[in-house]
N, C-alpha and C. Protein backbone atom coordinates (compact mmCIF):
# COMPACT_ATOMS: atom_id res chain seq x y z
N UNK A 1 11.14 -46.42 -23.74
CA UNK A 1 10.73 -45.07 -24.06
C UNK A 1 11.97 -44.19 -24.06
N UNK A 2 12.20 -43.41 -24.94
CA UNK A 2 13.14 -42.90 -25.12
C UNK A 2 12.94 -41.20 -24.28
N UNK A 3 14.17 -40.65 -24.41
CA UNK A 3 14.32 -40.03 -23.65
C UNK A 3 13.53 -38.40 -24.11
N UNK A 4 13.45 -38.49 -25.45
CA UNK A 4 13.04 -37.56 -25.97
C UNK A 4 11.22 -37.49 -26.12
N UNK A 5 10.82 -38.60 -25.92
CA UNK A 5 9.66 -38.87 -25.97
C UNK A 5 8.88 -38.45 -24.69
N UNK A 6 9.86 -39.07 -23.61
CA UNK A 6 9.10 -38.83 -22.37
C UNK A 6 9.11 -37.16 -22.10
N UNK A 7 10.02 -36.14 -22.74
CA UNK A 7 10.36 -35.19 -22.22
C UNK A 7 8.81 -34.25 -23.45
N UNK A 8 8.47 -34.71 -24.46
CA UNK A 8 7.65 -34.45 -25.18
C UNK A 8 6.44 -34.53 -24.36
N UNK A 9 5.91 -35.48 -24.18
CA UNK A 9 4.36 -36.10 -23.23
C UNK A 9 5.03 -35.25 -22.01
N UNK A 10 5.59 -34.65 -21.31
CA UNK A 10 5.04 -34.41 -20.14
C UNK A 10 5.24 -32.50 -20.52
N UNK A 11 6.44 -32.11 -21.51
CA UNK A 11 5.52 -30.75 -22.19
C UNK A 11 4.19 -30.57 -22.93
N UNK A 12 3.84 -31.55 -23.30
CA UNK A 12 3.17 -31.42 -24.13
C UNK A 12 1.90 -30.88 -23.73
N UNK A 13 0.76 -30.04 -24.20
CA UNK A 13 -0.89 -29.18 -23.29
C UNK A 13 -1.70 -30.41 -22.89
N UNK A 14 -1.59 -31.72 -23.49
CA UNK A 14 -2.47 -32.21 -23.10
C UNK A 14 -1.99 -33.27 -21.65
N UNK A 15 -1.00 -33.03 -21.74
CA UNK A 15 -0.54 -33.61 -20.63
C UNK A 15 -0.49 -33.80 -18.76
N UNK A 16 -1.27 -31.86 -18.66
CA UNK A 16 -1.61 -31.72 -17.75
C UNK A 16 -2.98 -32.44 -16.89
N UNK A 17 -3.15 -32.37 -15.80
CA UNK A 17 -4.08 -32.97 -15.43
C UNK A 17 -5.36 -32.09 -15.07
N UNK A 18 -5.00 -30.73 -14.93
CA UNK A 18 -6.01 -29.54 -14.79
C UNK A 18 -5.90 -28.89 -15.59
N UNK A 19 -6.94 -28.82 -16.36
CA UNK A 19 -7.99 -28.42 -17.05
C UNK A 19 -9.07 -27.20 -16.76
N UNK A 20 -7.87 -25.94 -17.09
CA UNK A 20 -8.71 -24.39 -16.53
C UNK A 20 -10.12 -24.07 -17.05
N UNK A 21 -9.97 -24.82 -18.52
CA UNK A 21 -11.09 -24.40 -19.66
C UNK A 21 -12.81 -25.00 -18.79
N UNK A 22 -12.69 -25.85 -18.28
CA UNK A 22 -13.47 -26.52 -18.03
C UNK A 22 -14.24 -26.30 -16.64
N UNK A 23 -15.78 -25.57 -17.24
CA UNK A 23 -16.80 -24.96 -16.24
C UNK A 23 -17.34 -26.29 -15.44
N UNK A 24 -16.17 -26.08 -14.03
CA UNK A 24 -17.17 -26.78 -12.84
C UNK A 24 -18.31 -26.35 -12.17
N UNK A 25 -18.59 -26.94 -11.36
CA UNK A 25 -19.80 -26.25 -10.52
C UNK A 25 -19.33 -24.86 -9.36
N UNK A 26 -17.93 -25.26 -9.25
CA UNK A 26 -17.57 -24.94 -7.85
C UNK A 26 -17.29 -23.02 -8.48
N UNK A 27 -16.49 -23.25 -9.61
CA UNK A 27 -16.32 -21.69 -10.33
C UNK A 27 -17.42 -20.69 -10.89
N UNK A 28 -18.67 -21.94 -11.31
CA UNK A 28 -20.18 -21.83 -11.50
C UNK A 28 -20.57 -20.66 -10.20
N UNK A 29 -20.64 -21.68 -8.89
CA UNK A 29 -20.67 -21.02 -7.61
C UNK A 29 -20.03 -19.55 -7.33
N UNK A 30 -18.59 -19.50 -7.26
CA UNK A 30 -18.59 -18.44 -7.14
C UNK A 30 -18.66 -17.28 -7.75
N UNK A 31 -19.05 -17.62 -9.14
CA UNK A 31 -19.17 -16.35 -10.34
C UNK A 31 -20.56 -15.72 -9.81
N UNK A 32 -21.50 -17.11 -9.25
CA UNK A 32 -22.59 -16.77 -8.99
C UNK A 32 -23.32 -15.91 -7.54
N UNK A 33 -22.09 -16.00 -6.56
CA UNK A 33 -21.60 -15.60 -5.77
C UNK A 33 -20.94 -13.93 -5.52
N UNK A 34 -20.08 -13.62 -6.61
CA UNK A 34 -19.68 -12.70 -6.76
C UNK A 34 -20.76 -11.76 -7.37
N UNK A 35 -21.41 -12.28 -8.35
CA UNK A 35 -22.50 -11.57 -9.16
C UNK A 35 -23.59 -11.07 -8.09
N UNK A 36 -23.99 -11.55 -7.02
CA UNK A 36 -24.84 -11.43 -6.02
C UNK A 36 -24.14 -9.99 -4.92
N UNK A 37 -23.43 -10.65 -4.66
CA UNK A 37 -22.51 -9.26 -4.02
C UNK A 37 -22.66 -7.89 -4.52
N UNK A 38 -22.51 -8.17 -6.06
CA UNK A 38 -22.22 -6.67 -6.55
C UNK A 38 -23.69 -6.49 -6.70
N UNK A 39 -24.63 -7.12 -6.76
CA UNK A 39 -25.92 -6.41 -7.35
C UNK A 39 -26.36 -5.27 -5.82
N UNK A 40 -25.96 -6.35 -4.57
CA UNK A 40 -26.70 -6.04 -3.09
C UNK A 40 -26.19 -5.03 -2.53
N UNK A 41 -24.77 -4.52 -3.30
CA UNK A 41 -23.99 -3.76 -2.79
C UNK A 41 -24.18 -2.57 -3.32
N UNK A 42 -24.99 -3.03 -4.89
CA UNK A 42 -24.98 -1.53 -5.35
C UNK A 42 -26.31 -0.78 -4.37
N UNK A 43 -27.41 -1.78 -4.24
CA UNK A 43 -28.34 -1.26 -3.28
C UNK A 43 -28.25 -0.86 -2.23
N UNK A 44 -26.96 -0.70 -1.82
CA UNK A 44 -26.96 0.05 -0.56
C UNK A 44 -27.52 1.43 -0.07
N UNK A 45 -27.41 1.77 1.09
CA UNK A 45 -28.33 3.10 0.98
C UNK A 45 -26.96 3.95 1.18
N UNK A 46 -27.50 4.84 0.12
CA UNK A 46 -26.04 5.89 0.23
C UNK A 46 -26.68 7.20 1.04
N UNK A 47 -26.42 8.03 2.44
CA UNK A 47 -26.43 8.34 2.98
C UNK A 47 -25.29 9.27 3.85
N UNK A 48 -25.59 10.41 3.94
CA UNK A 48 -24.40 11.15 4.92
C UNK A 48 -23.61 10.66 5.82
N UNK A 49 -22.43 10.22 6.25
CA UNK A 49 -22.23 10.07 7.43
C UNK A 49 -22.45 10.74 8.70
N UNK A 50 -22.51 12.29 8.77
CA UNK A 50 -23.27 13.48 9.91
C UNK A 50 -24.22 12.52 10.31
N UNK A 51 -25.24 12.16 9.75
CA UNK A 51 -26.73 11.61 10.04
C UNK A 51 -26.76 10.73 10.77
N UNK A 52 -26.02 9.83 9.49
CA UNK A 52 -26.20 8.26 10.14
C UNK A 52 -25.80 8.23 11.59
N UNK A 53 -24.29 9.23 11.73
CA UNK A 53 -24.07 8.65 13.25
C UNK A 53 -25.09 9.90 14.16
N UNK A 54 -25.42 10.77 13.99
CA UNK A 54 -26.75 11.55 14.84
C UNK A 54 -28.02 10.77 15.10
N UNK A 55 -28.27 9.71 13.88
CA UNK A 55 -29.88 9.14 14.41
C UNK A 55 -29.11 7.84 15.00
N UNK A 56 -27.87 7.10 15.20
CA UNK A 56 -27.58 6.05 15.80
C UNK A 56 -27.15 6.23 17.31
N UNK A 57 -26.65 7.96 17.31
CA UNK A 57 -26.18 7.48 18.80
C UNK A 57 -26.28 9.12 19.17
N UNK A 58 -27.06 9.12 20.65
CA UNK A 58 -27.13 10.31 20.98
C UNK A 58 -25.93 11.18 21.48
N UNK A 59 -24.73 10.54 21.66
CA UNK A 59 -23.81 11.35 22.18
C UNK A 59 -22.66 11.29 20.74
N UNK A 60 -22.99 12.70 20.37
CA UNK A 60 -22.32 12.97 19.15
C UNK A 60 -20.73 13.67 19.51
N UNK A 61 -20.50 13.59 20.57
CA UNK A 61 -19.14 14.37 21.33
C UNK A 61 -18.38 13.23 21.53
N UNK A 62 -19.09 11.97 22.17
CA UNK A 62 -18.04 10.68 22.38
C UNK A 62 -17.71 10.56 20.95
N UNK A 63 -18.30 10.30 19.99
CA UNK A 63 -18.41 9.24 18.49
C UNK A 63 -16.50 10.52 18.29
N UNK A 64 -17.54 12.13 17.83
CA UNK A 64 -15.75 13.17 18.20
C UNK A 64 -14.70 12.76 18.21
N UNK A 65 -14.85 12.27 19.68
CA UNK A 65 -13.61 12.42 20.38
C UNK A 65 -12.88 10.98 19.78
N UNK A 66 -13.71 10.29 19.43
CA UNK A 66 -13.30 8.61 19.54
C UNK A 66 -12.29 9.23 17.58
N UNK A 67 -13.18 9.60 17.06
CA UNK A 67 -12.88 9.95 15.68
C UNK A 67 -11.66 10.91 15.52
N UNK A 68 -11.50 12.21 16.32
CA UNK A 68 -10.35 13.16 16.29
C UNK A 68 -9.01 12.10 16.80
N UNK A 69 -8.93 10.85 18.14
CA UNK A 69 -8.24 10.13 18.56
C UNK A 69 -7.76 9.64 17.82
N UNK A 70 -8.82 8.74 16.62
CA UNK A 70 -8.26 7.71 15.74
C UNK A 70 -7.59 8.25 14.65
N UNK A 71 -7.86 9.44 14.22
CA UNK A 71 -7.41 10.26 13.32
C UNK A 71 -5.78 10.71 13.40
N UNK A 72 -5.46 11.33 15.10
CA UNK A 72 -3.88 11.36 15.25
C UNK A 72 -3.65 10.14 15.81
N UNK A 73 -3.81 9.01 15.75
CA UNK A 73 -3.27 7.81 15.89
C UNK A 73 -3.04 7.29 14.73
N UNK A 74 -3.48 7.61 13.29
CA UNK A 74 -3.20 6.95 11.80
C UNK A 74 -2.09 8.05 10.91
N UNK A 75 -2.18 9.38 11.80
CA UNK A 75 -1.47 10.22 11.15
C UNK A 75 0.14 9.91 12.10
N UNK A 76 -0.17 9.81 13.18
CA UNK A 76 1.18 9.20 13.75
C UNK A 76 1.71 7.92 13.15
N UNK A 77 1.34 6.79 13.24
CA UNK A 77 1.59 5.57 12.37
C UNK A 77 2.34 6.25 10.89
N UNK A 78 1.32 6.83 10.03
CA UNK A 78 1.28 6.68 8.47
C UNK A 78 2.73 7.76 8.48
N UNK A 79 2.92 8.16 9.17
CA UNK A 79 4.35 9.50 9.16
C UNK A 79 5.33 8.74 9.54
N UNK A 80 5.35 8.19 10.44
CA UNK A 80 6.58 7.27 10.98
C UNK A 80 6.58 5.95 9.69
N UNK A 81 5.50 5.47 9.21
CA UNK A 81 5.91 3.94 8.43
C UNK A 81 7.37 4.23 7.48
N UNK A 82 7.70 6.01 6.92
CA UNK A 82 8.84 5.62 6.46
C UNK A 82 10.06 5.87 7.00
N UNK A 83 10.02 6.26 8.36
CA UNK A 83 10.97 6.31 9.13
C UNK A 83 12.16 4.69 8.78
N UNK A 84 11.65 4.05 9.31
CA UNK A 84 12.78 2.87 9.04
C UNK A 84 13.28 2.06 8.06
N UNK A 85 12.45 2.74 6.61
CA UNK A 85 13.16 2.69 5.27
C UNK A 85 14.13 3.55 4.88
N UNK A 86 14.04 4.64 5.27
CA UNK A 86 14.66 5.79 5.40
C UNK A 86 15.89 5.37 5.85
N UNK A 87 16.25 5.13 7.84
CA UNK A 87 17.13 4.72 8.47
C UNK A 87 18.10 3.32 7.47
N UNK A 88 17.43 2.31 7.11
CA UNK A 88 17.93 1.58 6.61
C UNK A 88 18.82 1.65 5.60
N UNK A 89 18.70 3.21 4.59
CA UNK A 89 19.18 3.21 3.33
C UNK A 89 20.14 3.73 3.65
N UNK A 90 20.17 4.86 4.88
CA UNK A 90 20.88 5.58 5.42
C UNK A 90 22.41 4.88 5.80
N UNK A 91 21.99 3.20 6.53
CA UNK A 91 22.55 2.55 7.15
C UNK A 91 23.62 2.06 6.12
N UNK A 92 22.66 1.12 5.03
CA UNK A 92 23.36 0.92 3.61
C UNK A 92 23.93 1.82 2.89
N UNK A 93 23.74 2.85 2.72
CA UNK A 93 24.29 3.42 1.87
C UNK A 93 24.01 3.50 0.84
N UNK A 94 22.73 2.75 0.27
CA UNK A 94 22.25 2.33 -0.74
C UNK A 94 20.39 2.29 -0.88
N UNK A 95 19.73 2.36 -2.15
CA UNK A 95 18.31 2.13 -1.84
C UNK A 95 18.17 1.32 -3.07
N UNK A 96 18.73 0.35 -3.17
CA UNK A 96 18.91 -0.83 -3.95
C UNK A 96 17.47 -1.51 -3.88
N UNK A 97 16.78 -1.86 -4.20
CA UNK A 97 15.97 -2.83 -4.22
C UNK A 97 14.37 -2.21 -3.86
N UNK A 98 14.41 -0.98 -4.31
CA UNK A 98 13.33 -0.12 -3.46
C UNK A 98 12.49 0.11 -5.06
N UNK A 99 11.64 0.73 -4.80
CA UNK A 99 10.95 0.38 -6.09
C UNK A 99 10.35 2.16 -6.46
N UNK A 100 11.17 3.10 -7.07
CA UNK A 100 10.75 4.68 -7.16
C UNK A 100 9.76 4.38 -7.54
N UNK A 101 9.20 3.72 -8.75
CA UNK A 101 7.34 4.00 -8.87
C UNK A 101 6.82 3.58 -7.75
N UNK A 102 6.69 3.29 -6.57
CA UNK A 102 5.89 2.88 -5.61
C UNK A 102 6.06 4.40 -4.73
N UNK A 103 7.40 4.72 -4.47
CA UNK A 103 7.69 6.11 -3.71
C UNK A 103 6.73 7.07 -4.52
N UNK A 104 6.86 7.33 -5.89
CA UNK A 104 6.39 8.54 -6.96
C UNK A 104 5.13 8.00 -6.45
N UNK A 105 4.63 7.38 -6.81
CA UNK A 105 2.90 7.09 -6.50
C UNK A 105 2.54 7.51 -5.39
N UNK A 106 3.18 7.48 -5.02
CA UNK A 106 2.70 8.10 -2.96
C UNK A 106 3.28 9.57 -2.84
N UNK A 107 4.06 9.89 -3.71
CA UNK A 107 4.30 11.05 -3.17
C UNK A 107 3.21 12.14 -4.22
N UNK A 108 2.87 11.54 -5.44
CA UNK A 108 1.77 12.35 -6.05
C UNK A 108 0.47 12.07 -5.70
N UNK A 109 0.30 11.01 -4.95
CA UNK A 109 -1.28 10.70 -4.45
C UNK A 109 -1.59 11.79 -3.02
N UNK A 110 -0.24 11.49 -1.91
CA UNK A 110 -0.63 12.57 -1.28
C UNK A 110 -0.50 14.37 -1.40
N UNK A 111 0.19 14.33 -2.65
CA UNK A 111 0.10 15.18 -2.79
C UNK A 111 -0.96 15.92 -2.96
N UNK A 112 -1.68 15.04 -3.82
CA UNK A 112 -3.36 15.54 -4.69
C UNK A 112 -3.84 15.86 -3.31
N UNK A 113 -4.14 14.81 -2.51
CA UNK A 113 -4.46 14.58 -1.25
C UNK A 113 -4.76 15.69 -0.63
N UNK A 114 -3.57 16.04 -0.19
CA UNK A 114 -3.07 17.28 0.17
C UNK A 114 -3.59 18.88 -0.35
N UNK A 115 -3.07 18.17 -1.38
CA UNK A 115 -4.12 19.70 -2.53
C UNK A 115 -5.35 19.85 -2.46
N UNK A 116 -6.12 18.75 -2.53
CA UNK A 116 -7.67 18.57 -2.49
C UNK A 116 -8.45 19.28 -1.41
N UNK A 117 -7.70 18.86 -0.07
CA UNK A 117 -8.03 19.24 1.23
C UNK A 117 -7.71 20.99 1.01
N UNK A 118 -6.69 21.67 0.57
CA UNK A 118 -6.75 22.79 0.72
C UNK A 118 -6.81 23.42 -0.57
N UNK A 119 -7.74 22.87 -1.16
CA UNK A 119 -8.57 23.70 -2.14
C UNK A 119 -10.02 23.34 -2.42
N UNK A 120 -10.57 22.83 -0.86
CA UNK A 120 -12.02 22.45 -0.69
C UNK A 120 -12.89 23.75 -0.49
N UNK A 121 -13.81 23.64 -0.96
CA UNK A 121 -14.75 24.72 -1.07
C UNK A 121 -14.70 25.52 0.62
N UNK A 122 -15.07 24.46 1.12
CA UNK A 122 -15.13 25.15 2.81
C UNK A 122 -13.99 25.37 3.12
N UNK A 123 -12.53 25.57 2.63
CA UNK A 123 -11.63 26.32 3.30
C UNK A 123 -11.42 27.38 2.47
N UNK A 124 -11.44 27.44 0.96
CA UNK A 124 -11.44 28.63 0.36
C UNK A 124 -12.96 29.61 0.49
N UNK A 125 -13.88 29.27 0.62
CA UNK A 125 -14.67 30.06 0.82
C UNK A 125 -15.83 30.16 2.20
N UNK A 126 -15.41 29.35 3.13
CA UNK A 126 -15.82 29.09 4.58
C UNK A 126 -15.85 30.52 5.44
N UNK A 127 -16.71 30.33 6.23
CA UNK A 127 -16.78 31.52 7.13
C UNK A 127 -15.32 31.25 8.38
N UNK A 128 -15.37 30.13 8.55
CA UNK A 128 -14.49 29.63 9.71
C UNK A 128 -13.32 29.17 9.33
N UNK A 129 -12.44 29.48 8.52
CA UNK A 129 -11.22 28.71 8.27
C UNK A 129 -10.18 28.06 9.14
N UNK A 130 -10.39 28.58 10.39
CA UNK A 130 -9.23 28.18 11.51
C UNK A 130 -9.75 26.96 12.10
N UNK A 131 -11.47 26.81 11.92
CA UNK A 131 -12.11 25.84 12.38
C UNK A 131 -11.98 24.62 11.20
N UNK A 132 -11.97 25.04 10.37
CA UNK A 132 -11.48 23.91 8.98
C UNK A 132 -10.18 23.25 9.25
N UNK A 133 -9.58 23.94 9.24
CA UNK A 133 -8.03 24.03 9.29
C UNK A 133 -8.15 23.03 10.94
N UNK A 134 -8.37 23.31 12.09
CA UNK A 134 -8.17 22.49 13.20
C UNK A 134 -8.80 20.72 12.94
N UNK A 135 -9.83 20.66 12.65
CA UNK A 135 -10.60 20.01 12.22
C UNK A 135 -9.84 18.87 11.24
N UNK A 136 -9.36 19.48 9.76
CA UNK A 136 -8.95 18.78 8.82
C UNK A 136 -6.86 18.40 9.22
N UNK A 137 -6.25 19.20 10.14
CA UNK A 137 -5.30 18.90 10.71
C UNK A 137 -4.41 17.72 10.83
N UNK A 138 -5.04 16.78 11.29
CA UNK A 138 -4.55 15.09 11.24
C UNK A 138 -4.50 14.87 9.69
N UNK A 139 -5.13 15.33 9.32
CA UNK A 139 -5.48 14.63 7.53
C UNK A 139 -3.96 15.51 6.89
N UNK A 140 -4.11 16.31 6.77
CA UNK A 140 -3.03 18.08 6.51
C UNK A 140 -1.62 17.05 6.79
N UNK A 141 -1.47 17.23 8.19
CA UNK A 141 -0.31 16.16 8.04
C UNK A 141 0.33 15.34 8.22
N UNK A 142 -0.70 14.25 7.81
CA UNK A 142 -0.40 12.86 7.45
C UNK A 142 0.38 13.31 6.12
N UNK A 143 -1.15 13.71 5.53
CA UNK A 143 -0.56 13.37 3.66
C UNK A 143 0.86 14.62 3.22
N UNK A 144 0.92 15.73 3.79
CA UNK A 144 2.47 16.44 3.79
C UNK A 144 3.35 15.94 4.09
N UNK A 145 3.50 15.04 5.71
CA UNK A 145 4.32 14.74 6.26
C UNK A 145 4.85 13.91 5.04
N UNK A 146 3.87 12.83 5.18
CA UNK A 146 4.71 11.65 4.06
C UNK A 146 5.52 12.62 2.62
N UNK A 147 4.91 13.53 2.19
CA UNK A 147 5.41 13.94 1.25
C UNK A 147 6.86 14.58 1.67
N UNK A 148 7.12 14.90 3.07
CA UNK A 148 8.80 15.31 3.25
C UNK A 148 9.32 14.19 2.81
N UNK A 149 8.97 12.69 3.91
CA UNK A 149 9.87 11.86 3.87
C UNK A 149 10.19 10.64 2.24
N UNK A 150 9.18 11.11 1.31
CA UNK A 150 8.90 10.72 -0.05
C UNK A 150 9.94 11.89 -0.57
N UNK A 151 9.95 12.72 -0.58
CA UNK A 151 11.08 13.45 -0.63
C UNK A 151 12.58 13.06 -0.33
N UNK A 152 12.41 12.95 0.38
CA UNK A 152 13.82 12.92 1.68
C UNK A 152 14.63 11.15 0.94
N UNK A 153 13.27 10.15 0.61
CA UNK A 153 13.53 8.61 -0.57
C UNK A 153 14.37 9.19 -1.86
N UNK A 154 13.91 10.22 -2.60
CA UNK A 154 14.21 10.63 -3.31
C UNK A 154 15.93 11.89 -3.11
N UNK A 155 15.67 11.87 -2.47
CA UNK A 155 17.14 12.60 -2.12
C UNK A 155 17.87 11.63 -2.09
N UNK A 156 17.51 10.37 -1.33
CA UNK A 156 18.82 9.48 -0.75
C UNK A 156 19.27 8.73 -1.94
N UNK A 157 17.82 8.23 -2.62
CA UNK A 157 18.43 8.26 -4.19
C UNK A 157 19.75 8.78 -5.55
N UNK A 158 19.52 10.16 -5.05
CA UNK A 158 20.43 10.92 -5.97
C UNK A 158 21.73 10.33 -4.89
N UNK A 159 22.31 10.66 -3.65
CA UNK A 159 23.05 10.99 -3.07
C UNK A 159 23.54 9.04 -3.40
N UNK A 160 23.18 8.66 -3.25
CA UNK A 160 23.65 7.23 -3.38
C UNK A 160 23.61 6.39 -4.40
N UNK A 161 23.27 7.15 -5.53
CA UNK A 161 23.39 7.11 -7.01
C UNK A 161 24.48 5.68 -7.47
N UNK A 162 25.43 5.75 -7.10
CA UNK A 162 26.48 4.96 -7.52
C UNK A 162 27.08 3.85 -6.37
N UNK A 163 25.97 3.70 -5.66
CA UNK A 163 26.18 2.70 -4.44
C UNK A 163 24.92 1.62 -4.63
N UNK A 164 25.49 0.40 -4.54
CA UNK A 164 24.39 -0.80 -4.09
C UNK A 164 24.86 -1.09 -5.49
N UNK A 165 25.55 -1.24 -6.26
CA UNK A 165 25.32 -2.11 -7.49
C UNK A 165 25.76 -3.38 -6.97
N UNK A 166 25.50 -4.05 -7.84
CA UNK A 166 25.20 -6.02 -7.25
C UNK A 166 25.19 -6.60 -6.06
N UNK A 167 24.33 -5.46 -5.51
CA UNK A 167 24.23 -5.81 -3.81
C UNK A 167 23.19 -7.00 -3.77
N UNK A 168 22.36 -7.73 -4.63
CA UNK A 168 21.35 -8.66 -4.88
C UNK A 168 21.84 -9.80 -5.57
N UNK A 169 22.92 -9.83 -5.90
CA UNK A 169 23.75 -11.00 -6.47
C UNK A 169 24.44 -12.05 -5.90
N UNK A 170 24.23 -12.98 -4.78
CA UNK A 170 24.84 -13.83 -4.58
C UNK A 170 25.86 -14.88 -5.20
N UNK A 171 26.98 -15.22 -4.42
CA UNK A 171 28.16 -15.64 -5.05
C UNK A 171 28.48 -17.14 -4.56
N UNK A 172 28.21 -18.07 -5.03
CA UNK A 172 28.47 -19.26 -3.98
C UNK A 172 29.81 -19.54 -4.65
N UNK A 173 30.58 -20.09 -3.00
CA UNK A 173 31.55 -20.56 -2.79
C UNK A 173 32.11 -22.19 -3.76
N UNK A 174 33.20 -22.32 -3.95
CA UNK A 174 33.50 -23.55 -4.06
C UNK A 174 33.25 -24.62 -2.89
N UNK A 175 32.82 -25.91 -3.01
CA UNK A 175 32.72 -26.68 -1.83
C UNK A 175 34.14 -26.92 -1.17
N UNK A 176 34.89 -27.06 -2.21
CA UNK A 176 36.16 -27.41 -1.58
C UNK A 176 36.72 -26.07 -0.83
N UNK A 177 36.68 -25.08 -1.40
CA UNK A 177 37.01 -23.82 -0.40
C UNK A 177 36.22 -23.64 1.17
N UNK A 178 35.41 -24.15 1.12
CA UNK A 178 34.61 -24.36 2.69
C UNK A 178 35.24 -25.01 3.77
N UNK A 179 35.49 -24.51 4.51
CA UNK A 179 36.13 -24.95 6.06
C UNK A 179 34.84 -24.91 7.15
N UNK A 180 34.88 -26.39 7.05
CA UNK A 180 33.86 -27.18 8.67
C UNK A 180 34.75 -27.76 9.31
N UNK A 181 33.83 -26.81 10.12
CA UNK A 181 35.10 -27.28 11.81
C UNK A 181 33.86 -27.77 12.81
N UNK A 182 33.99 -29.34 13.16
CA UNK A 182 33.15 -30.16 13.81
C UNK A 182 33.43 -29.36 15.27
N UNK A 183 32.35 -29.35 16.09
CA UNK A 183 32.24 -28.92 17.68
C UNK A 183 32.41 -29.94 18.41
C-alpha cells in the first residue's frame, strides 16, 4: 500500500468510525428528555417572591437579614474579583492577553444595571427614596463599583498601549545550546 493511498483512506469521510448523522436511541433519549424539561418548566407557577417567602416562613426579619447579609457578601466578592487582574497588569506592564470585549460587556451591562436601578419607578417617583436607596445599596455598588474598576482595565490599556507585544510567543532553544548539569 502505498503511501499516498493510506494517507487518502484515513482522510477520507468515510473513514471515520462515528457516525454523527445517525439517530441512536441514547440522543433519541435525551432530545426526549430535554423536550420534557422545557414543557414542566414552562408550567411553573410564576408568583411574587414578597409572598412566597411570607406564606413559607413566619419570620420575615430572619429570611431580611439572611438576604441584606448575602447581598454585601456578593457585592464585596463581585468588587474585589477585579482587583487582581488589575494588580497583575499593573505588575506586567502589560494587558496582553485580556480580552476588551469581555471588559466592554461588563462595563455596559452594569452599567444598564446600574441605570435601571436608578431609574425605577419607586425611586423616581416613591414616597421614600432614602428607604429605596438603603435597601437597593448592595446592588448600587456592586454594579458602579465594577464600573470604576472596568474603567480603571481600560485606562491601563491606553497607558500600556505599546507594551506586551510577543509576550505569548515562545522561543525554543537549540538542544545543543542547553547546559545539563547532572546533581
Amino acid at each position: 500500500m502505498s503511501a499516498t493511498t493510506s494517507e487518502e483512506s484515513i482522510l477520507s469521510p468515510g473513514a471515520s468510525s462515528y457516525d454523527s448523522t445517525s439517530d441512536s436511541e441514547s440522543s433519541h433519549l435525551v432530545r426526549t428528555a430535554i423536550a420534557g424539561v422545557l414543557l414542566n418548566a414552562s408550567g411553573a407557577r410564576a408568583s411574587p417572591i414578597q409572598a412566597f417567602i411570607q406564606e413559607s416562613s413566619g419570620s420575615s426579619s430572619t429570611v431580611e437579614t439572611i438576604g441584606i447579609i448575602l447581598a454585601w457578601s456578593c457585592t464585596v466578592i463581585y468588587c474585589s474579583s477585579r482587583c487582581p487582574q488589575l494588580y497583575k497588569n499593573y505588575k506586567r506592564k502589560s494587558v496582553e492577553g485580556i480580552s476588551p470585549i469581555l471588559f466592554g460587556a461588563a462595563l455596559l451591562g452594569n452599567l444598564t444595571y446600574t441605570l435601571s436601578i436608578l431609574s425605577s419607578c419607586e425611586f423616581l417617583f416613591g414616597d421614600s427614596r432614602s428607604d429605596f436607596i438603603w435597601r437597593e445599596l448592595p446592588y448600587i455598588i456592586g454594579s458602579s463599583g465594577t464600573i470604576i474598576f472596568d474603567v480603571a482595565y481600560f485606562y491601563q490599556k491606553y497607558i500600556y498601549r505599546g507594551a506586551g507585544k510577543n509576550t505569548s510567543v515562545m522561543v525554543l532553544e537549540n538542544w545543543s545550546q542547553i547546559d545539563v548539569h547532572q546533581v
